[in-house]
N, C-alpha and C. Protein backbone atom coordinates (compact mmCIF):
# COMPACT_ATOMS: atom_id res chain seq x y z
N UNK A 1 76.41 97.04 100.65
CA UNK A 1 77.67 96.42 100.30
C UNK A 1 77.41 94.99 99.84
N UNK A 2 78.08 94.47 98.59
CA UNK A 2 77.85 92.83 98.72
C UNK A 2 78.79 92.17 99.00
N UNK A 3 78.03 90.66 98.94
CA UNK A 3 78.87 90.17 100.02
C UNK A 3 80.33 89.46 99.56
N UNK A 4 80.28 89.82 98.77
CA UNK A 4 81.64 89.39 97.92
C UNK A 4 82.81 90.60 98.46
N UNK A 5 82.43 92.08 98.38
CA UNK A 5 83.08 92.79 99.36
C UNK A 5 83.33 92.88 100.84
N UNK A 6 81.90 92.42 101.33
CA UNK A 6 82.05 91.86 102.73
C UNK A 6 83.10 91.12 103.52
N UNK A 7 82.81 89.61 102.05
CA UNK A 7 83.43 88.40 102.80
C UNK A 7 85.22 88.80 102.38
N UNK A 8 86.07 89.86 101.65
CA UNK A 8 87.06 90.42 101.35
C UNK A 8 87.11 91.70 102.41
N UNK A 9 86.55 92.36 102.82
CA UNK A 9 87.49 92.79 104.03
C UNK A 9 87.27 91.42 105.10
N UNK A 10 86.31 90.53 105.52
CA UNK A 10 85.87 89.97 106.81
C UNK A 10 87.32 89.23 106.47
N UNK A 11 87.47 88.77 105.43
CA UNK A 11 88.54 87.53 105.44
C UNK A 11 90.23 88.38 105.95
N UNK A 12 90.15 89.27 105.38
CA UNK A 12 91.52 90.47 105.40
C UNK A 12 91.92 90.86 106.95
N UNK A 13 90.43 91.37 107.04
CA UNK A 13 90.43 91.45 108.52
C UNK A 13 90.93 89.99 109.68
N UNK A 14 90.27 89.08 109.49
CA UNK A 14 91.20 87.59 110.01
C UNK A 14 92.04 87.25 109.78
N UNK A 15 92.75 87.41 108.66
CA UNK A 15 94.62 87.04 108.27
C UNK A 15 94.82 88.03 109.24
N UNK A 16 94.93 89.63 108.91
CA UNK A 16 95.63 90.24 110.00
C UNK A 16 95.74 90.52 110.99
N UNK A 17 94.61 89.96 111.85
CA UNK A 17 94.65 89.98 113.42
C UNK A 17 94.95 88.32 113.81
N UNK A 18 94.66 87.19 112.89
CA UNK A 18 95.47 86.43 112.88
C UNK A 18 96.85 86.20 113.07
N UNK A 19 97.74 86.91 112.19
CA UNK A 19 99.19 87.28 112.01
C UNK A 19 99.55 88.13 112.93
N UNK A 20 99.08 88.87 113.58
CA UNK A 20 99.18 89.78 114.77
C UNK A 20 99.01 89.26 116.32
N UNK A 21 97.57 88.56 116.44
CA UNK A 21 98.24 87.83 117.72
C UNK A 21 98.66 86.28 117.52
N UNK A 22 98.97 85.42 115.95
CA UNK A 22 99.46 84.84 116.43
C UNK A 22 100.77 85.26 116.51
N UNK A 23 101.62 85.96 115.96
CA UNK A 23 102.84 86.72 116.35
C UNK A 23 103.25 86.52 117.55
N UNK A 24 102.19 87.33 117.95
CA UNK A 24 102.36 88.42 119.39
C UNK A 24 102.55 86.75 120.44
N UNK A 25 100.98 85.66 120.49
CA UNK A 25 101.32 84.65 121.42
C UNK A 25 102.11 83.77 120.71
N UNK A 26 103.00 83.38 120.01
CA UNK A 26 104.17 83.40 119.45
C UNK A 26 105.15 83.25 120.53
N UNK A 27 105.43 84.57 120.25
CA UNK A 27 106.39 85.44 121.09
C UNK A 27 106.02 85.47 122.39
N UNK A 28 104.98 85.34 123.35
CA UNK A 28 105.17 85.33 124.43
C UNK A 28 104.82 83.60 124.84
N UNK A 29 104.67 82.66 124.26
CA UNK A 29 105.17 81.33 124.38
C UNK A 29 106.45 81.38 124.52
N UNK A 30 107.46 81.78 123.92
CA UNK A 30 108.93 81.67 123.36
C UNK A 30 110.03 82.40 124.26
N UNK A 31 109.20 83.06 124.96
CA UNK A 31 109.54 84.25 126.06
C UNK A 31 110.51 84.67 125.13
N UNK A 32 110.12 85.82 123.67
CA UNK A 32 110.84 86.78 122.66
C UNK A 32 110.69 88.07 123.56
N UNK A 33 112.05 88.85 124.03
CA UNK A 33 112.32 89.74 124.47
C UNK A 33 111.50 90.98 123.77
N UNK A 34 111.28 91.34 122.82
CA UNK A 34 110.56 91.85 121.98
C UNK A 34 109.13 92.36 122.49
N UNK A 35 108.50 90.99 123.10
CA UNK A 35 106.84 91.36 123.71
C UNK A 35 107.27 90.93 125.00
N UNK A 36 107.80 90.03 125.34
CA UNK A 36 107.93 89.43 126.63
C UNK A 36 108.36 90.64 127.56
N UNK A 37 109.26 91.18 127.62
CA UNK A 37 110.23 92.55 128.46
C UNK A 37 109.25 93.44 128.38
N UNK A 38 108.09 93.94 127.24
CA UNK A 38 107.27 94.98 127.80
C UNK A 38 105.69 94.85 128.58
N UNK A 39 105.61 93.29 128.28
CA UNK A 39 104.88 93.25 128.74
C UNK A 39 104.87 92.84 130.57
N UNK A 40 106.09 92.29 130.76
CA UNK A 40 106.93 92.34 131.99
C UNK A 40 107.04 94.00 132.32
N UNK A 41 106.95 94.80 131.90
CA UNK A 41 107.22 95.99 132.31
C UNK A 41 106.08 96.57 132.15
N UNK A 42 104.30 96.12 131.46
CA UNK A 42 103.62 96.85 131.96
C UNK A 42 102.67 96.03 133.56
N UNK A 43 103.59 95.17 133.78
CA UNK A 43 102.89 94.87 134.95
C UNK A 43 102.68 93.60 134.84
N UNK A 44 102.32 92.90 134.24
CA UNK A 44 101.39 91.13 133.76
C UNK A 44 102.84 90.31 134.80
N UNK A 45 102.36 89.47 135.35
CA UNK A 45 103.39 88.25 136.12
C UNK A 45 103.46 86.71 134.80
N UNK A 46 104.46 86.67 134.83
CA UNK A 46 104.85 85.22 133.95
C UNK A 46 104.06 84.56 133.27
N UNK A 47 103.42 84.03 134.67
CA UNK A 47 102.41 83.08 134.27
C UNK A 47 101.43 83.37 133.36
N UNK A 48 100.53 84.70 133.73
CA UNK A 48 100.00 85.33 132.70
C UNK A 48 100.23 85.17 131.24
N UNK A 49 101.80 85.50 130.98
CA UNK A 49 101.94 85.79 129.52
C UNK A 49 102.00 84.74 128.67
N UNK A 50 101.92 83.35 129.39
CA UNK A 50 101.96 82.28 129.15
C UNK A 50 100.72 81.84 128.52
N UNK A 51 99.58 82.26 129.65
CA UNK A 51 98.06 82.12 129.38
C UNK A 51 97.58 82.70 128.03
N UNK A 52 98.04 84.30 128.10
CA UNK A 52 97.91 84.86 126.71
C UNK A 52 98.31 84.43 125.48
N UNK A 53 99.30 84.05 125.88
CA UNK A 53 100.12 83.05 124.26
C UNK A 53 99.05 81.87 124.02
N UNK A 54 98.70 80.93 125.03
CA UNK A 54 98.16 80.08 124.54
C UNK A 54 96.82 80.10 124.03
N UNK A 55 96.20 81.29 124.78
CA UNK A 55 95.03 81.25 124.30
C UNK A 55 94.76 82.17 122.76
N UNK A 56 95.79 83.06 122.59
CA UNK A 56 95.99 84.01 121.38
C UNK A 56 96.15 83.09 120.08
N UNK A 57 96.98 81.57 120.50
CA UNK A 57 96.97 80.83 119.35
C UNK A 57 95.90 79.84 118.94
N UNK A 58 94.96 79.57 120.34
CA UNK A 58 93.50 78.59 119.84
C UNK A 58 93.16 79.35 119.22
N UNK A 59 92.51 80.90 119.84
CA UNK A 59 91.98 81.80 118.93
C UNK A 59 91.85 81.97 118.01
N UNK A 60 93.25 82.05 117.15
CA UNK A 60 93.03 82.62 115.57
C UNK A 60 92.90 80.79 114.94
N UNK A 61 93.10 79.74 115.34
CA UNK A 61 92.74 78.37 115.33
C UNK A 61 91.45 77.97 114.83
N UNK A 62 90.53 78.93 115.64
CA UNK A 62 89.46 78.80 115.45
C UNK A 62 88.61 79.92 114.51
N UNK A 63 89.01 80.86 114.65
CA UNK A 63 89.08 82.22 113.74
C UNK A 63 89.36 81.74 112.32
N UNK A 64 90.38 80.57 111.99
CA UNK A 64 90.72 80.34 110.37
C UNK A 64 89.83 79.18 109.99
N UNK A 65 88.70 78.71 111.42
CA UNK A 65 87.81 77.93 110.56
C UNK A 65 86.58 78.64 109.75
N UNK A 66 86.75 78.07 108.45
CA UNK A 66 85.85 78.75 107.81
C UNK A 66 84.23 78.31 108.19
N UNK A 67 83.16 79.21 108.33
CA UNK A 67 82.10 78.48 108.22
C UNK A 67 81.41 78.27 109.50
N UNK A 68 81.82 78.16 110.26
CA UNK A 68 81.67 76.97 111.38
C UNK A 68 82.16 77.70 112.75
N UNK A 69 82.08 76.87 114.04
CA UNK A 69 82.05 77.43 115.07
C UNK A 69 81.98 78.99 115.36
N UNK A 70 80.94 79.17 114.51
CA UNK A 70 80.31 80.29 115.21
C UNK A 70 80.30 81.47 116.46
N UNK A 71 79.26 80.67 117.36
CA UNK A 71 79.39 80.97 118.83
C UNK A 71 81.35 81.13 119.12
N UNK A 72 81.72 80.47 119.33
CA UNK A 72 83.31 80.52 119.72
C UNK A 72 83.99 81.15 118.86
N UNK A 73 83.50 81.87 117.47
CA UNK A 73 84.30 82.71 117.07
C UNK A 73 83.77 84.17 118.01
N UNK A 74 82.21 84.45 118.22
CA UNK A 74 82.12 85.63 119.02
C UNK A 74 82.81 85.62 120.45
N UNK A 75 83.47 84.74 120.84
CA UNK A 75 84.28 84.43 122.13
C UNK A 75 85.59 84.71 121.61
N UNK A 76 85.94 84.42 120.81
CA UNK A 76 87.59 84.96 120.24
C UNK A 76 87.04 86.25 119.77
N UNK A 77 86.67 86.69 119.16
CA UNK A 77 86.16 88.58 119.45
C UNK A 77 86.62 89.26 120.29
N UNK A 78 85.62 88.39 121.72
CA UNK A 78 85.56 89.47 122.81
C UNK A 78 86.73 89.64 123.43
N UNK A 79 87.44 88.09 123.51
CA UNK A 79 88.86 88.04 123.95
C UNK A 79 90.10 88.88 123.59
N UNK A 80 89.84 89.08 122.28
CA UNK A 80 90.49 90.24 121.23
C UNK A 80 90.14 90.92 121.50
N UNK A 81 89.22 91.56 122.03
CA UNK A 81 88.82 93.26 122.37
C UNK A 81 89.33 93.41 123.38
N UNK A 82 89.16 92.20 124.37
CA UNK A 82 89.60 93.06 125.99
C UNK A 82 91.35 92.80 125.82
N UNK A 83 91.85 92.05 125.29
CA UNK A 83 93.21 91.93 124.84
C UNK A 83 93.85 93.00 124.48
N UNK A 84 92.73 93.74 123.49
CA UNK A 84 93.15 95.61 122.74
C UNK A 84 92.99 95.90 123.96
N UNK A 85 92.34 95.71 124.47
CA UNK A 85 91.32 97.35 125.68
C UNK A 85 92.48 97.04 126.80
N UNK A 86 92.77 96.03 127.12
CA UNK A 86 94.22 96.34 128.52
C UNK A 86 95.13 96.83 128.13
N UNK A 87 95.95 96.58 126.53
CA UNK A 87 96.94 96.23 126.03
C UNK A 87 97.00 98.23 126.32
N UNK A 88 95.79 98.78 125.66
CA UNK A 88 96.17 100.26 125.32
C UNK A 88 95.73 100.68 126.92
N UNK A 89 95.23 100.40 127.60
CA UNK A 89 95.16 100.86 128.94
C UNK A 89 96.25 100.70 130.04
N UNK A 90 97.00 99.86 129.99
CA UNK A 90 98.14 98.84 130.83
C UNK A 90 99.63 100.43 129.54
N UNK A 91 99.63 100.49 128.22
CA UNK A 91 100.88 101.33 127.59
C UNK A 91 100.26 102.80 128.22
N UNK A 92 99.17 102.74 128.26
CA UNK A 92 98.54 104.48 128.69
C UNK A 92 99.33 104.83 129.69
N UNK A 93 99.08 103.88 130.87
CA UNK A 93 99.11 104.30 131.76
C UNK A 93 100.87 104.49 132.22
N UNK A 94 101.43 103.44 131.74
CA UNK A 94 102.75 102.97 132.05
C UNK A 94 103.93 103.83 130.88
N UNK A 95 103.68 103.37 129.72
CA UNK A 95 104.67 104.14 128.93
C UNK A 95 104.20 105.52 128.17
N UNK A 96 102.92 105.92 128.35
CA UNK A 96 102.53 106.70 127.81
C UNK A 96 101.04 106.78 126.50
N UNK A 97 101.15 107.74 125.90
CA UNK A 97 100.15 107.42 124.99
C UNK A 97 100.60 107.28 123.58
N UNK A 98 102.07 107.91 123.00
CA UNK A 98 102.29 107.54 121.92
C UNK A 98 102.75 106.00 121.73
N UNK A 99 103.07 105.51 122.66
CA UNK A 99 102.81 103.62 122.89
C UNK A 99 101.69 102.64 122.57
N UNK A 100 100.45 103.39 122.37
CA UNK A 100 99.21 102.86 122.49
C UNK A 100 98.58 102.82 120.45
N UNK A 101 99.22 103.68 119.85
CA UNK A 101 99.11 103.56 118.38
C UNK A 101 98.77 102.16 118.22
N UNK A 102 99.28 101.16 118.14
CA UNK A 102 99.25 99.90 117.95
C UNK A 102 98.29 99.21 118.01
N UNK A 103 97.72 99.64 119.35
CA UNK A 103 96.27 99.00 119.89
C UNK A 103 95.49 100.17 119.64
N UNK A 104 94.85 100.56 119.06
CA UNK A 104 94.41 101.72 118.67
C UNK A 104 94.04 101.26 116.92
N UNK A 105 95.36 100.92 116.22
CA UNK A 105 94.97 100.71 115.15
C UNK A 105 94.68 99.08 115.05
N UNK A 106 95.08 98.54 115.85
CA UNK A 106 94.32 96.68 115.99
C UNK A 106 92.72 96.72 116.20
N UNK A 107 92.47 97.40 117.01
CA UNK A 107 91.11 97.86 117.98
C UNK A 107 90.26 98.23 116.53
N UNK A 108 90.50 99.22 115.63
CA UNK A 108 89.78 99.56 114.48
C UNK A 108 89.94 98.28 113.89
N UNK A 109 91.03 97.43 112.96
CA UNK A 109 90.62 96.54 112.12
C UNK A 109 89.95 95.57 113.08
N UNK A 110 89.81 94.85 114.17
CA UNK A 110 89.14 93.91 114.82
C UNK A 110 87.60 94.52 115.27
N UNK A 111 87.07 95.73 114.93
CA UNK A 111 86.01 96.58 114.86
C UNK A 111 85.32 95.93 113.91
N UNK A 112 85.81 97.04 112.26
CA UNK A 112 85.48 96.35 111.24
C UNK A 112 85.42 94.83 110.74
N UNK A 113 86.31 94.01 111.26
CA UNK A 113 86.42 92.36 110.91
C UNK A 113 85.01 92.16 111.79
N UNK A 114 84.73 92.13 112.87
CA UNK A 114 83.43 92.53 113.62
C UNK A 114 82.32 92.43 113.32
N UNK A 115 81.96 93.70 112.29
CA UNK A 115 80.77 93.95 111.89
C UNK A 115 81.00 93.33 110.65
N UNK A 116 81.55 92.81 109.94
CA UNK A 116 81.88 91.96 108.81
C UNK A 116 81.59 90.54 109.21
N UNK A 117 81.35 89.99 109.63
CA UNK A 117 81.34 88.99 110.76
C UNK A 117 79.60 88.99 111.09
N UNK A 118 79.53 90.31 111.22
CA UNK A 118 77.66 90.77 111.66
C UNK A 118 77.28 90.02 110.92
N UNK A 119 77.47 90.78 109.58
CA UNK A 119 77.14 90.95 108.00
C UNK A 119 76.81 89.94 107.67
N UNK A 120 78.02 88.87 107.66
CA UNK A 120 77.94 87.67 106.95
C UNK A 120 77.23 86.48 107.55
N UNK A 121 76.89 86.45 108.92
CA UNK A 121 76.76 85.38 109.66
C UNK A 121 75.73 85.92 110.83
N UNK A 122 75.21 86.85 110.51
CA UNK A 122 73.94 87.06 111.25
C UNK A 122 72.67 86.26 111.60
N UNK A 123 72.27 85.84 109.95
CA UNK A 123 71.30 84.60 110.11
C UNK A 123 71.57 83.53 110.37
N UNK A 124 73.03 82.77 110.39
CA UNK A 124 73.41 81.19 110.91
C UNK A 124 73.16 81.81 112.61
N UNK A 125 73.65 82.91 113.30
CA UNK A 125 73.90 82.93 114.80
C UNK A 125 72.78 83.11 115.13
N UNK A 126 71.71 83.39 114.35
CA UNK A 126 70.11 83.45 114.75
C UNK A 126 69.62 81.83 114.74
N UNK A 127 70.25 81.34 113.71
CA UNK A 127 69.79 79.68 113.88
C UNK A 127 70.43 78.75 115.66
N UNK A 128 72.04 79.43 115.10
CA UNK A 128 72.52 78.80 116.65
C UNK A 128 71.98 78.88 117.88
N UNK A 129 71.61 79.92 117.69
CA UNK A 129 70.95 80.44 119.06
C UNK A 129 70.22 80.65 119.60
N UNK A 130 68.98 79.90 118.76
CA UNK A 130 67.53 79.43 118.90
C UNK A 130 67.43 77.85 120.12
């Protein structure tokens, strides 16, 4: 693949999980009935959803720097994964499984943005991390 295709899904892939949790911690800053009430209903206490908002918005903060912070973008990754991985484990269990679509299809594009991410920045995270 080159990297002109690469760096066009990697970038596609960061607007939309960008726009997705910043949405999402958005909305649970704002306490929006919308995310706030289900996520109150799969269990999370207040304070929590508070934590998630704030940290959902450094995240993509640092996610829209181009280039640069590296290391702390593979930390907003992982945060995003386990974010998918409760989100569809916490609707599994509680509202079911046709609830879980959502995180299911976030979980794939934050996959691919991922290994796009490999792709492009493999040899700078070999420099960092020397």
């Amino acid at each position: 693949m080159e990297t002109r295709t690469t760096k066009i899904i990697y970038w596609s892939g960061v607007i939309f999980m960008s726009l997705w949790f910043g949405a999402s911690g958005f909305f649970e800053l704002t306490r929006n009935p919308l995310v706030w009430d289900i996520t109150l209903r799969l269990g999370y206490p207040p304070h929590f959803i508070y934590i998630l908002g704030v940290f959902k918005l450094a995240g993509i903060i640092v996610l829209l720097v181009p280039n640069r912070l590296l290391k702390l973008k593979e930390w907003v990754f992982a945060g995003m994964f386990f974010d998918i991985l409760f989100a569809f484990f916490s609707k599994l269990s509680v509202l079911g499984f046709p609830a879980t679509s959502d995180a299911l299809f976030a979980f794939v594009v934050l996959l691919v943005t991922y290994l796009m991410f490999g792709k492009l920045y493999s040899s700078a995270m070999q420099v960092v991390g020397s």
